[in-house]
PDB file of N, CA and C in Angstrom:
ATOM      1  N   UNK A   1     143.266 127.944  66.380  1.00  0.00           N
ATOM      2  CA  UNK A   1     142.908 128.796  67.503  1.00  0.00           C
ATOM      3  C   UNK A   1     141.664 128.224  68.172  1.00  0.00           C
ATOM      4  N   UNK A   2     141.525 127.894  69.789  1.00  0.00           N
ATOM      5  CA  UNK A   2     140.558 127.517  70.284  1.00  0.00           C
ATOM      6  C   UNK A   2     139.643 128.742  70.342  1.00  0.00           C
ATOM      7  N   UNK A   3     138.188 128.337  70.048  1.00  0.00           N
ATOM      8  CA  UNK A   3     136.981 129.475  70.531  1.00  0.00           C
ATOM      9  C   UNK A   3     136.775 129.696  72.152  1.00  0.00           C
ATOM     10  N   UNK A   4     137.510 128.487  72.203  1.00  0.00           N
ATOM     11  CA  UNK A   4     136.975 128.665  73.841  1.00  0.00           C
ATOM     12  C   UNK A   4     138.002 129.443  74.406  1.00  0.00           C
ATOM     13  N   UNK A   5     137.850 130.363  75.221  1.00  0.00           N
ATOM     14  CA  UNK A   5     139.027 130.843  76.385  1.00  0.00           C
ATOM     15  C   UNK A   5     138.524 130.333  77.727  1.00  0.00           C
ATOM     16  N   UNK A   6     140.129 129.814  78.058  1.00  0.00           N
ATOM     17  CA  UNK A   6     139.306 129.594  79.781  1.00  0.00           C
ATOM     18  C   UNK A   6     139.980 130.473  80.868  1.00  0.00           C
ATOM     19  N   UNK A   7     139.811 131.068  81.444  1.00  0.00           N
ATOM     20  CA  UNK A   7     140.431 132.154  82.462  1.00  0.00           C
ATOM     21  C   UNK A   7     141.282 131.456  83.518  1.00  0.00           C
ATOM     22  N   UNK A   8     142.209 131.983  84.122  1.00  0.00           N
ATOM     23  CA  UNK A   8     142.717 131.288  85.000  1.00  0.00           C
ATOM     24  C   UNK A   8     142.009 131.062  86.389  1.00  0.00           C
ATOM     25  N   UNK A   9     142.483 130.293  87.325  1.00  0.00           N
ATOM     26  CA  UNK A   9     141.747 130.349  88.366  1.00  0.00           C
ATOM     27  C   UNK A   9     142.258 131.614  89.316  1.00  0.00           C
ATOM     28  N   UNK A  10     140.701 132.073  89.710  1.00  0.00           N
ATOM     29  CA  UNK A  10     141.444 132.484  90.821  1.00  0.00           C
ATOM     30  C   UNK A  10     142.254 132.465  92.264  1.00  0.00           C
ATOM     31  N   UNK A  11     143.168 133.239  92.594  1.00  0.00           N
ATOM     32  CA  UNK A  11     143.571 132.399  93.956  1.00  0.00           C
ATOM     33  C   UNK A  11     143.033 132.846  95.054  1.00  0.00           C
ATOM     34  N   UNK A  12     143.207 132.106  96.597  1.00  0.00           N
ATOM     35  CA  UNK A  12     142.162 132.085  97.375  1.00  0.00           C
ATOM     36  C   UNK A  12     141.364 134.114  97.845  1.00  0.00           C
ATOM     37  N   UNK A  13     142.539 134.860  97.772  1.00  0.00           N
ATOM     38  CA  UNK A  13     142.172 136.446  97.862  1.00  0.00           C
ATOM     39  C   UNK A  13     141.523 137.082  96.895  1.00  0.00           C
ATOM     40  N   UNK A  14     141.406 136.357  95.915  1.00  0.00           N
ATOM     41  CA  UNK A  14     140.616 136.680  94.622  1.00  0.00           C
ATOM     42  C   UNK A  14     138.862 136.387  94.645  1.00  0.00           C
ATOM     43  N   UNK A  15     139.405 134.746  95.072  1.00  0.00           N
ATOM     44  CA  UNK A  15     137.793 134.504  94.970  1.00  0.00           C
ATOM     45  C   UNK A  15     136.735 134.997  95.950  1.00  0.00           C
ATOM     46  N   UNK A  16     137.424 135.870  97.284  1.00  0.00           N
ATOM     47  CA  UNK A  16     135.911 136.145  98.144  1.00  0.00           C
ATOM     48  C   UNK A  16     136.057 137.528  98.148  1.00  0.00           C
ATOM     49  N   UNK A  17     134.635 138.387  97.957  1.00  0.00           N
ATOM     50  CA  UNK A  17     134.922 139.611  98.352  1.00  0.00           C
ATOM     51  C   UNK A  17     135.454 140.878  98.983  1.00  0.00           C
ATOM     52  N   UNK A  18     135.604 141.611  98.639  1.00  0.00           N
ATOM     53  CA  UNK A  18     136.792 142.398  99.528  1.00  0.00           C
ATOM     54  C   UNK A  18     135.940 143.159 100.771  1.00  0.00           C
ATOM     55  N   UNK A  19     135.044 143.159 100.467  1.00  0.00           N
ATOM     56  CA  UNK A  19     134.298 143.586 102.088  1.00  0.00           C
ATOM     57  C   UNK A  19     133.058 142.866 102.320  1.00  0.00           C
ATOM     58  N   UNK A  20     132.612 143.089 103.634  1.00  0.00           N
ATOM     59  CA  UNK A  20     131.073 142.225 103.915  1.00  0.00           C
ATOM     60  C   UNK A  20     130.349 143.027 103.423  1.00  0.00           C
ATOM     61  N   UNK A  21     129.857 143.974 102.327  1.00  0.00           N
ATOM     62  CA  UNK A  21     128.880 144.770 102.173  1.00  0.00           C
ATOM     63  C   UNK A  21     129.064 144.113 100.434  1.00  0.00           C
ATOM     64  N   UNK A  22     130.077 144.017  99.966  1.00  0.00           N
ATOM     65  CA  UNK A  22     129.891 143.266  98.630  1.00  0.00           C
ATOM     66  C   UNK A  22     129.347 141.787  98.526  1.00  0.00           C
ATOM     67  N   UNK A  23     129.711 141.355  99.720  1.00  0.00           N
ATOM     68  CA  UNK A  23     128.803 139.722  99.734  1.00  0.00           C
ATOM     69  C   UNK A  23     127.661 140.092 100.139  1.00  0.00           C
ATOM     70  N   UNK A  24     126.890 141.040 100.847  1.00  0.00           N
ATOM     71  CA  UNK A  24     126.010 141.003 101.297  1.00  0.00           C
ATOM     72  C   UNK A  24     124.925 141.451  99.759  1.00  0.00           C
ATOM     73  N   UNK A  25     125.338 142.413  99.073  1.00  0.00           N
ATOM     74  CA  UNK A  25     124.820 142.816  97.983  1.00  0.00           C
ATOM     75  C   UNK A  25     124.707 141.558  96.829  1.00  0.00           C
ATOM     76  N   UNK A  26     125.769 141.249  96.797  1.00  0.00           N
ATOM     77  CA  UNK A  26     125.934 139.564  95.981  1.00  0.00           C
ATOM     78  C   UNK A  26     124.758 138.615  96.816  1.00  0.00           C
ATOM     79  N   UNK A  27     124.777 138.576  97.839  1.00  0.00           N
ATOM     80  CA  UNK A  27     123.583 137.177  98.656  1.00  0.00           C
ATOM     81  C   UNK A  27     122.305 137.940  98.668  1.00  0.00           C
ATOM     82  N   UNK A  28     121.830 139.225  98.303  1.00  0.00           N
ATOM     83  CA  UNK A  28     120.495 140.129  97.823  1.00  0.00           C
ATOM     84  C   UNK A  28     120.069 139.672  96.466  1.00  0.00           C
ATOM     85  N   UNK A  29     120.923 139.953  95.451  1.00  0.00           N
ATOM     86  CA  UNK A  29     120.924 139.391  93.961  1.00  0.00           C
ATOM     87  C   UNK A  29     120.446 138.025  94.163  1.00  0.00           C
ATOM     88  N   UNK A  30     121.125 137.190  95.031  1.00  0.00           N
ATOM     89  CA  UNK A  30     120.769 135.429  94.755  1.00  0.00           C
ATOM     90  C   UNK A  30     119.379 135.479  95.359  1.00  0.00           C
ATOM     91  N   UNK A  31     119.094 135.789  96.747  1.00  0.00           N
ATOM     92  CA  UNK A  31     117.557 135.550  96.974  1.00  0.00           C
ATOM     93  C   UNK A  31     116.478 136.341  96.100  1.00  0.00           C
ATOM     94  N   UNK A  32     116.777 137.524  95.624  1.00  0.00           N
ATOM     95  CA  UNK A  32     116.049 138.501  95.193  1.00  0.00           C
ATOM     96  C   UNK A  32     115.381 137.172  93.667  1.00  0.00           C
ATOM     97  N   UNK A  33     115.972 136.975  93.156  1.00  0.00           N
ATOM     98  CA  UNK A  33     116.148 136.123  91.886  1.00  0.00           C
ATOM     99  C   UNK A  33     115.558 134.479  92.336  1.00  0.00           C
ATOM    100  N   UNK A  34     115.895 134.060  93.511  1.00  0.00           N
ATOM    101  CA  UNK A  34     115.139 132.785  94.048  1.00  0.00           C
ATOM    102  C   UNK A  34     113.535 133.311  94.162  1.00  0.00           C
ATOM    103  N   UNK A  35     113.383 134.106  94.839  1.00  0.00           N
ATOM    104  CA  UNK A  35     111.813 134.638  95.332  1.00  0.00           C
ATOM    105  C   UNK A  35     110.954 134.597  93.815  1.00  0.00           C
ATOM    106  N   UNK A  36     111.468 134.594  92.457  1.00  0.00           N
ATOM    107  CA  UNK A  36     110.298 134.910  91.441  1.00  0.00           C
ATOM    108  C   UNK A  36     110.624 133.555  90.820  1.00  0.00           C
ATOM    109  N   UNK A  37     109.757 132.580  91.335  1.00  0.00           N
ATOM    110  CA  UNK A  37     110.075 131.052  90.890  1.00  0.00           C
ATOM    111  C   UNK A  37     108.802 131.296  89.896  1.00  0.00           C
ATOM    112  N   UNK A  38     108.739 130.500  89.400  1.00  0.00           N
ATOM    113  CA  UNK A  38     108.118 130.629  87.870  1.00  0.00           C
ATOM    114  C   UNK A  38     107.004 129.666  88.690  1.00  0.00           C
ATOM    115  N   UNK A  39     105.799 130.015  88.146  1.00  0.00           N
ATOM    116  CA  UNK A  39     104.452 129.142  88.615  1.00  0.00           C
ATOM    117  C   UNK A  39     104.234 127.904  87.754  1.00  0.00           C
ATOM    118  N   UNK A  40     103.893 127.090  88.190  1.00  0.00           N
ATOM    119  CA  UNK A  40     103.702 125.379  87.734  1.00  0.00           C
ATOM    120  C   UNK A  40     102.939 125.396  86.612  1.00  0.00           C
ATOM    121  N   UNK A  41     103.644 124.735  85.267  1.00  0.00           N
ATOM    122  CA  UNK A  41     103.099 124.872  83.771  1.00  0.00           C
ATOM    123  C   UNK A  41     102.266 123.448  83.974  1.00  0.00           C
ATOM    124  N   UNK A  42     100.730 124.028  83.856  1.00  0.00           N
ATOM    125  CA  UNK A  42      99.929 122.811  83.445  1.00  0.00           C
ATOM    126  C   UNK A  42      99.977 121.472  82.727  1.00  0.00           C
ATOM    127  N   UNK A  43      99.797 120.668  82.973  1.00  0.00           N
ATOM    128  CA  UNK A  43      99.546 119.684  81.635  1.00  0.00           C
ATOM    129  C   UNK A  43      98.964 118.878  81.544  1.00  0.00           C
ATOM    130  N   UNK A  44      98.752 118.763  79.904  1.00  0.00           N
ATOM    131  CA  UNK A  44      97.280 118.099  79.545  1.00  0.00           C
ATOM    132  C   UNK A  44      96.904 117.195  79.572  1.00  0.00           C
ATOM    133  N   UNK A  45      95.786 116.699  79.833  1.00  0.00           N
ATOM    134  CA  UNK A  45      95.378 114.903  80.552  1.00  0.00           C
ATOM    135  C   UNK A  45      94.200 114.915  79.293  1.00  0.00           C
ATOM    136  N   UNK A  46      93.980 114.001  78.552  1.00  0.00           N
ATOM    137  CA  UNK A  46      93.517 113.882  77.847  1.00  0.00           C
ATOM    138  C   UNK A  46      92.837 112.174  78.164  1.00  0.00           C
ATOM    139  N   UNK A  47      91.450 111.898  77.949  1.00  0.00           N
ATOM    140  CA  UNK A  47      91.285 110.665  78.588  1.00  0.00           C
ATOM    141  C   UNK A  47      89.260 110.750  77.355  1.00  0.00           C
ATOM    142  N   UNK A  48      89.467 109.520  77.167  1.00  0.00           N
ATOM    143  CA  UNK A  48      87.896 108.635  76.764  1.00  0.00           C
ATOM    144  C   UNK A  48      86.930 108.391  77.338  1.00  0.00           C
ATOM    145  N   UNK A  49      85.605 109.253  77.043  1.00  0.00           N
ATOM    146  CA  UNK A  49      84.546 108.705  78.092  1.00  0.00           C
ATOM    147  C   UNK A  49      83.761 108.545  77.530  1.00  0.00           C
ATOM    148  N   UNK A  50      82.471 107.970  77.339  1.00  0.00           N
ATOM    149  CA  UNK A  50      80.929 107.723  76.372  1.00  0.00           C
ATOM    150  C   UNK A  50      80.595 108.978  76.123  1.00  0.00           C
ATOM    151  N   UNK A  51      79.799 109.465  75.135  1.00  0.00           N
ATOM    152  CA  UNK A  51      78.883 110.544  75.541  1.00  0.00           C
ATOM    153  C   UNK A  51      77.783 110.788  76.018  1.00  0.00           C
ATOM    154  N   UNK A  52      77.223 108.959  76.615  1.00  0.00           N
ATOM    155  CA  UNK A  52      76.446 109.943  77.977  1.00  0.00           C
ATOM    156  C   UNK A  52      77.056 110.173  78.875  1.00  0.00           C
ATOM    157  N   UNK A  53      78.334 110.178  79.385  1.00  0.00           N
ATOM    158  CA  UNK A  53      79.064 110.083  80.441  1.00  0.00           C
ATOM    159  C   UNK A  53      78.920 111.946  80.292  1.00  0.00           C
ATOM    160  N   UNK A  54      79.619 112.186  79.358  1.00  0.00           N
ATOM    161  CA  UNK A  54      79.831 113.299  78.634  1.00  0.00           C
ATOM    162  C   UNK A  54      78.572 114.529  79.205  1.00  0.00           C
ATOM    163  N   UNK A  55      77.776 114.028  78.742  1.00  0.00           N
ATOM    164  CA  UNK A  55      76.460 114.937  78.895  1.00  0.00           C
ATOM    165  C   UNK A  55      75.912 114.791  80.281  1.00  0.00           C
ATOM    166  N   UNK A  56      76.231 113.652  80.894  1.00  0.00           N
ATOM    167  CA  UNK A  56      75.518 114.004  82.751  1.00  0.00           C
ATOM    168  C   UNK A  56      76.852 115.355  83.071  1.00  0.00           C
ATOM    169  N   UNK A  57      78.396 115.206  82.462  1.00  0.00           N
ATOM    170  CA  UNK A  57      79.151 115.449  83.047  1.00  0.00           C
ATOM    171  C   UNK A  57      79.012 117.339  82.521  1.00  0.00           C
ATOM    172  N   UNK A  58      78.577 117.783  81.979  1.00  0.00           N
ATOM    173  CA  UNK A  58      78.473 118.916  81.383  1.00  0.00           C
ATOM    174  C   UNK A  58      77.159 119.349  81.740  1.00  0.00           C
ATOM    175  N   UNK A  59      76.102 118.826  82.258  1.00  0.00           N
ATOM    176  CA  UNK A  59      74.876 119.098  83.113  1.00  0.00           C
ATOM    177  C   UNK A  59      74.931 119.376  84.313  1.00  0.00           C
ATOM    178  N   UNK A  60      75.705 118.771  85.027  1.00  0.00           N
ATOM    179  CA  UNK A  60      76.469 118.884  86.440  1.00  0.00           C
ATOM    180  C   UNK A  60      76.861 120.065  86.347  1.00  0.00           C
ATOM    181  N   UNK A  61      77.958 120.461  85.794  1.00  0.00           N
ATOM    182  CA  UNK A  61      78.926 121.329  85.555  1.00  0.00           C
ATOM    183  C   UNK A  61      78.111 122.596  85.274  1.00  0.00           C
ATOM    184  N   UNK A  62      77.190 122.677  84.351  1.00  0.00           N
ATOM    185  CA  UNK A  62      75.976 123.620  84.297  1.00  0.00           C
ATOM    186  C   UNK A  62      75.672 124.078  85.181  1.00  0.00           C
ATOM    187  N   UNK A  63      74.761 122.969  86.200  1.00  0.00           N
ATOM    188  CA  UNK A  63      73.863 123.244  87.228  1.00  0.00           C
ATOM    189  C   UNK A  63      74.928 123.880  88.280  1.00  0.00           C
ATOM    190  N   UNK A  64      75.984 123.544  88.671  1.00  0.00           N
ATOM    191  CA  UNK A  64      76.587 123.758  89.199  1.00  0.00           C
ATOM    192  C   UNK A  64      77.348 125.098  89.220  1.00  0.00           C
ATOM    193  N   UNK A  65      77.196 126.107  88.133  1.00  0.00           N
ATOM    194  CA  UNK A  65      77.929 127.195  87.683  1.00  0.00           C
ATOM    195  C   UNK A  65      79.780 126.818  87.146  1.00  0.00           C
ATOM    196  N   UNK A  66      80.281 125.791  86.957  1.00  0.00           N
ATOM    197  CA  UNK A  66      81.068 125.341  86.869  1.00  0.00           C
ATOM    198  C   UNK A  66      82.020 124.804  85.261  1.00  0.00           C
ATOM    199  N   UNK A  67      83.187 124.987  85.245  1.00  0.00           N
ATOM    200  CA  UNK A  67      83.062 124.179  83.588  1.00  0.00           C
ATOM    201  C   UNK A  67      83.240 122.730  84.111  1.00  0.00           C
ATOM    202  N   UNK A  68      83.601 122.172  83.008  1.00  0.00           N
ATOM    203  CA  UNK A  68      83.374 120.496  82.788  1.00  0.00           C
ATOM    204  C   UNK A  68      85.334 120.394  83.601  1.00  0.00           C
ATOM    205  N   UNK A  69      86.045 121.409  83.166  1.00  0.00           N
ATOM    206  CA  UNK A  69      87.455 121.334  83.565  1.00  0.00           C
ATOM    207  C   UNK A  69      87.456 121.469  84.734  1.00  0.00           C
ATOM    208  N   UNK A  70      87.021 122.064  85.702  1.00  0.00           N
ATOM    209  CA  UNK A  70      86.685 122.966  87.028  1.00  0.00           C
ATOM    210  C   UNK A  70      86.275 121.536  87.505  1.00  0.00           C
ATOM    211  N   UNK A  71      85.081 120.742  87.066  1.00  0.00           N
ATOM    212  CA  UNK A  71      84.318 119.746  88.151  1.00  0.00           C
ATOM    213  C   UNK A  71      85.757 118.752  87.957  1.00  0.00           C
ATOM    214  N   UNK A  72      86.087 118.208  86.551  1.00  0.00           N
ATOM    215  CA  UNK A  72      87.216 117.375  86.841  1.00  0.00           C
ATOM    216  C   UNK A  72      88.164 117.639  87.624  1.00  0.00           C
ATOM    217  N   UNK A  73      88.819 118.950  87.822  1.00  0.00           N
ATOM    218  CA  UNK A  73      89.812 119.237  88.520  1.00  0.00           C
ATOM    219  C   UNK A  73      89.439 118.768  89.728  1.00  0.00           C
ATOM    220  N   UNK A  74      88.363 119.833  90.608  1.00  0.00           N
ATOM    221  CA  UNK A  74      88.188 119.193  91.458  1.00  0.00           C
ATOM    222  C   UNK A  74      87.712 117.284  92.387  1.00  0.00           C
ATOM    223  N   UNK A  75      87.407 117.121  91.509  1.00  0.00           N
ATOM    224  CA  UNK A  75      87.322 115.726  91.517  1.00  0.00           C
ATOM    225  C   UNK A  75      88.411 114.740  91.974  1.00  0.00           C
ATOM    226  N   UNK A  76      89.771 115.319  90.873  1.00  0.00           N
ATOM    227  CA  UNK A  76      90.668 115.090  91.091  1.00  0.00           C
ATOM    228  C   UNK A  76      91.514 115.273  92.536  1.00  0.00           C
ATOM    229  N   UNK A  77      91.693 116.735  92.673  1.00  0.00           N
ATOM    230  CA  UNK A  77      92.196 117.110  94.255  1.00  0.00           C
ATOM    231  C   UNK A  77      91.246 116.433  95.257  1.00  0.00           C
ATOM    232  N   UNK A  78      90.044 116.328  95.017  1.00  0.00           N
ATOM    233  CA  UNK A  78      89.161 115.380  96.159  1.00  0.00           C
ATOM    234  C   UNK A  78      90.023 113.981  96.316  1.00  0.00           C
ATOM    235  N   UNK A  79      90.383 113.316  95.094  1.00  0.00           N
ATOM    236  CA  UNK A  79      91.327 111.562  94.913  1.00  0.00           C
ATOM    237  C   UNK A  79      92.698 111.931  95.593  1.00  0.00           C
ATOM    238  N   UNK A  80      93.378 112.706  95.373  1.00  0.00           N
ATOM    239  CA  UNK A  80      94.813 112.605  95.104  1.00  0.00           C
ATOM    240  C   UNK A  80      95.582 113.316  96.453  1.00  0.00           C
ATOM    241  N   UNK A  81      94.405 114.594  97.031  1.00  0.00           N
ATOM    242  CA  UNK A  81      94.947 115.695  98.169  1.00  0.00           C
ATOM    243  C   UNK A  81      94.531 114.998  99.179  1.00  0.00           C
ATOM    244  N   UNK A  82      94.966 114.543 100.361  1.00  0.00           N
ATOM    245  CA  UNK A  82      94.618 114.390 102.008  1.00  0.00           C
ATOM    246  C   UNK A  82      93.897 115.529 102.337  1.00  0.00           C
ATOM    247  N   UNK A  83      94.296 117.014 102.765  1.00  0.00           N
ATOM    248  CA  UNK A  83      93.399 117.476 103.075  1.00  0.00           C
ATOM    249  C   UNK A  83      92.140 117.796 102.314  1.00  0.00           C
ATOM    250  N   UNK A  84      92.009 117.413 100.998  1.00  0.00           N
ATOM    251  CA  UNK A  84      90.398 117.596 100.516  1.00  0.00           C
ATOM    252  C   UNK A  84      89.559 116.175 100.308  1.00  0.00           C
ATOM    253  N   UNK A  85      90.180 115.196 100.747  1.00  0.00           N
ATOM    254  CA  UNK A  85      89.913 113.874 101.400  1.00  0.00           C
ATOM    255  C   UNK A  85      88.414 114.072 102.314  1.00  0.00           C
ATOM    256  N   UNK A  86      87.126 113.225 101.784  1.00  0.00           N
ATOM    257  CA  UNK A  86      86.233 113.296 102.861  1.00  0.00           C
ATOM    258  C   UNK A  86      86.370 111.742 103.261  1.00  0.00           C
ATOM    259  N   UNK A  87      85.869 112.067 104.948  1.00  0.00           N
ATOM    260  CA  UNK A  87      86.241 110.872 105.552  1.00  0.00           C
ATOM    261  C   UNK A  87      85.480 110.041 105.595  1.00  0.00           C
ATOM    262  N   UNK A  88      85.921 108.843 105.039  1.00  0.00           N
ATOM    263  CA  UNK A  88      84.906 107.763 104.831  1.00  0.00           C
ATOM    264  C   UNK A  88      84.420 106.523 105.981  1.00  0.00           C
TER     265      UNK A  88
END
């Protein structure tokens, strides 16, 4: 005995709804469900620096009200983003 069952196909009066108010409810479900996209999972950059590098970089970050993650980040979007690009 197969586990699998496969259904037959349906034929062409089968497969579309029987009124425009059931597709319309069906195309609500699909956007409703597109709109809650899941937010962008971080990931971790892990990288070698001296520890005096270390300690100007956590003094900064101090003075600055800032963590050490916060100044790198930004640092980063300053390299990588056009609009946070200063013009040289």
């Amino acid at each position: 005995m197969n586990k699998f069952q496969l259904k037959p196909r349906l034929s062409a009066d089968e497969s579309t709804p029987g009124n425009p108010m059931d597709f319309m409810v069906g195309a609500a479900l699909v956007q409703s469900q597109a709109a809650k996209a899941r937010p962008e999972k971080p990931i971790r950059l892990n990288l070698d620096i001296t520890p005096s590098v270390h300690r100007l970089l956590k003094l900064y970050a101090l003075e600055n009200g800032m963590s050490v993650s916060e100044v790198v980040r930004t640092l980063i979007d300053q390299l990588v983003r056009p609009e946070h690009r200063q013009q040289r």
